[in-house]
C-alpha atoms as a PDB file:
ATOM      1  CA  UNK A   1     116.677 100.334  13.330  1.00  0.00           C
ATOM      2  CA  UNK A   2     118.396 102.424  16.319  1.00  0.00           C
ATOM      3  CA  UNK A   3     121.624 103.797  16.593  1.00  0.00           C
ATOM      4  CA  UNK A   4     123.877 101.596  18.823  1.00  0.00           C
ATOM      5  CA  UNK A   5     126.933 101.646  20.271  1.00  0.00           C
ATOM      6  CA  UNK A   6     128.912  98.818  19.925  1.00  0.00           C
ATOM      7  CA  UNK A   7     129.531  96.352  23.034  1.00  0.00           C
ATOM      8  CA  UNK A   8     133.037  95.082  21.961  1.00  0.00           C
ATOM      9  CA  UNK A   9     134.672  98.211  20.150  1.00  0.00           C
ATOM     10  CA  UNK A  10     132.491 101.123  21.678  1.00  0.00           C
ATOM     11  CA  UNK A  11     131.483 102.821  18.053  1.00  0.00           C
ATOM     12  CA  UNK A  12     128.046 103.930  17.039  1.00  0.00           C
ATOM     13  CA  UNK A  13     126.471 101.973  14.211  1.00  0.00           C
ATOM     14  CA  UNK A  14     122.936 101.246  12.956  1.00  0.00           C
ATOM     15  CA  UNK A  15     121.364  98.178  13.779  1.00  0.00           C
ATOM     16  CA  UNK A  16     119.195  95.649  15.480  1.00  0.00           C
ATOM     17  CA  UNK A  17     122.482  93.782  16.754  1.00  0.00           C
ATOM     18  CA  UNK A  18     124.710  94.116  19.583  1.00  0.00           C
ATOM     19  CA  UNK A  19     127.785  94.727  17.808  1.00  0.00           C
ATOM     20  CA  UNK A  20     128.548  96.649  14.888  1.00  0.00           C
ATOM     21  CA  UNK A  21     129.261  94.926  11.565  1.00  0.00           C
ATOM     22  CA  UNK A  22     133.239  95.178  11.895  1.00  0.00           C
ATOM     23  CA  UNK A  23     132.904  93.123  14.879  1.00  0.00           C
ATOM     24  CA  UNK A  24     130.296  90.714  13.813  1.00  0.00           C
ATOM     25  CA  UNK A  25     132.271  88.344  12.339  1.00  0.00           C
ATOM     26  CA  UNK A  26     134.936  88.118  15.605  1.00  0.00           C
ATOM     27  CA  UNK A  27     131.462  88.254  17.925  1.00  0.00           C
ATOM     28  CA  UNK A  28     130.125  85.082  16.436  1.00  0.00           C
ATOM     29  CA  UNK A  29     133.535  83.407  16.319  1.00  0.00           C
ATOM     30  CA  UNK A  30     134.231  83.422  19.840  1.00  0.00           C
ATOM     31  CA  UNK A  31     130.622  82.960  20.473  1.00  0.00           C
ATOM     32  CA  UNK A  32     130.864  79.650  19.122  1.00  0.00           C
ATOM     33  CA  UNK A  33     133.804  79.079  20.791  1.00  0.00           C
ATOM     34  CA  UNK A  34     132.373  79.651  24.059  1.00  0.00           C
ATOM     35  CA  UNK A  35     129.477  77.178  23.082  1.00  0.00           C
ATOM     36  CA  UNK A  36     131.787  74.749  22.371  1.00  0.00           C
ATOM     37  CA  UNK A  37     133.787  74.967  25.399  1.00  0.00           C
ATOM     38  CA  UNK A  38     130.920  74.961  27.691  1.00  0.00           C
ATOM     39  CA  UNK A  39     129.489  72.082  25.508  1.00  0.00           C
ATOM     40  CA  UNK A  40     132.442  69.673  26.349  1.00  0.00           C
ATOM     41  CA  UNK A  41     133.354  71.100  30.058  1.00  0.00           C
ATOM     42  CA  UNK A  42     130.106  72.565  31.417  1.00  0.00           C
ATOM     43  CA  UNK A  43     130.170  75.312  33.768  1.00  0.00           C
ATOM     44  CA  UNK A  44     132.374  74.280  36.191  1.00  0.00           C
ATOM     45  CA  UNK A  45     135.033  76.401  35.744  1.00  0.00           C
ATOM     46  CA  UNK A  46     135.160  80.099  36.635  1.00  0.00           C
ATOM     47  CA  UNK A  47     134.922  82.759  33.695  1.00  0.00           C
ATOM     48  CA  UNK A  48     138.677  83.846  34.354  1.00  0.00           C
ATOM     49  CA  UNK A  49     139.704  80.118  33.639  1.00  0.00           C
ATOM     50  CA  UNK A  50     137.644  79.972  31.279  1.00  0.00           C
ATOM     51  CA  UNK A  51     138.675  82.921  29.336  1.00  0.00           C
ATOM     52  CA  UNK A  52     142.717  82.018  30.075  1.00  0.00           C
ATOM     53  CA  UNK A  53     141.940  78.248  28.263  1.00  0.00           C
ATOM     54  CA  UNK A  54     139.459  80.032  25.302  1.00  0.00           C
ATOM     55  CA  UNK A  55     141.127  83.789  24.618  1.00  0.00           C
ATOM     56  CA  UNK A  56     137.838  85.326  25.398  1.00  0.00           C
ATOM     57  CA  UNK A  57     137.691  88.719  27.282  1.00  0.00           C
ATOM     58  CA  UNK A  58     135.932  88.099  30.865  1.00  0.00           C
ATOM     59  CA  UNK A  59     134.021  90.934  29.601  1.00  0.00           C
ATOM     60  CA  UNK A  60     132.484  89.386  26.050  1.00  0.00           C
ATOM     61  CA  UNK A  61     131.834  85.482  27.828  1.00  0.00           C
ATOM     62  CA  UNK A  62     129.549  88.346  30.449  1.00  0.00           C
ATOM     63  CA  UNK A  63     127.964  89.745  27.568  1.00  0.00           C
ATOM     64  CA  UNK A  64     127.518  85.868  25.287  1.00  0.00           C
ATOM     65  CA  UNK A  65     126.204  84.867  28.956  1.00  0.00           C
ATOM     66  CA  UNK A  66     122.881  87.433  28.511  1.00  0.00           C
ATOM     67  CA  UNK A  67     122.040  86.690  24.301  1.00  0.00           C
ATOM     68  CA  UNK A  68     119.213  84.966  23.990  1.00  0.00           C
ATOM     69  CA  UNK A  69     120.871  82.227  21.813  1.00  0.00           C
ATOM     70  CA  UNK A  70     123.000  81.548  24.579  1.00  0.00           C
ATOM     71  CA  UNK A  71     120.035  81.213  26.593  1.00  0.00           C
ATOM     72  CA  UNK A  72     118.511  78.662  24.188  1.00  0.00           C
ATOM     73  CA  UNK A  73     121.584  76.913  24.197  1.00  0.00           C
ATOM     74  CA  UNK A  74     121.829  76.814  27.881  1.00  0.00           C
ATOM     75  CA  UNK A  75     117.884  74.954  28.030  1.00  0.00           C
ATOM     76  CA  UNK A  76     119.269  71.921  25.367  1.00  0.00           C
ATOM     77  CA  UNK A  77     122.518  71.096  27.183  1.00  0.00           C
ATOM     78  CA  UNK A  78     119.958  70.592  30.524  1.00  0.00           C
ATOM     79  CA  UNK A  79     117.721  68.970  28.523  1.00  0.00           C
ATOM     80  CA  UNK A  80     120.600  66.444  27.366  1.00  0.00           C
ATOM     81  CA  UNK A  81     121.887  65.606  30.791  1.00  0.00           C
END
C-alpha cells in the first residue's frame, strides 16, 4: 500500500484505491449511477447533460470514465447491442 491522495476530496490516505475510505461509499454510489444512466441512454449525450440529469461532477463521470470496471462495463453493453 502507497500513500494517495484522494481524487474526490484531495486528502492523503493509505490505499490501493482511488479514493479514500470517507469517500468510498459516495464514489461507488454515483458510480453506479453513472452505469445505470449510460445503461438505459448510451452515450449520446454530452458529460455536462449528463451530469445536470445524474448530479455527478463533470469532473468524477472524467475520472468513472478511466476505472477499469468502467472499462469492463463499457465491452458488455457493445457486446449486447
Amino acid at each position: 500500500m502507497e500513500l494517495n491522495k484522494c481524487s474526490r476530496c484531495g486528502n492523503f490516505y493509505v490505499s490501493n484505491t482511488n479514493v479514500c475510505p470517507k469517500c468510498s461509499a459516495k464514489d461507488n454510489f454515483e458510480f453506479s449511477n453513472f452505469k445505470s444512466y449510460v445503461q438505459e441512454n448510451g452515450f449520446e449525450n454530452s458529460l455536462n447533460t449528463i451530469s445536470n440529469e445524474t448530479g455527478i461532477t463533470v469532473q468524477n463521470l472524467n475520472r468513472f470514465l478511466e476505472y477499469e470496471d468502467f472499462q469492463n462495463f463499457q465491452k458488455t453493453l457493445g457486446n449486447l447491442n
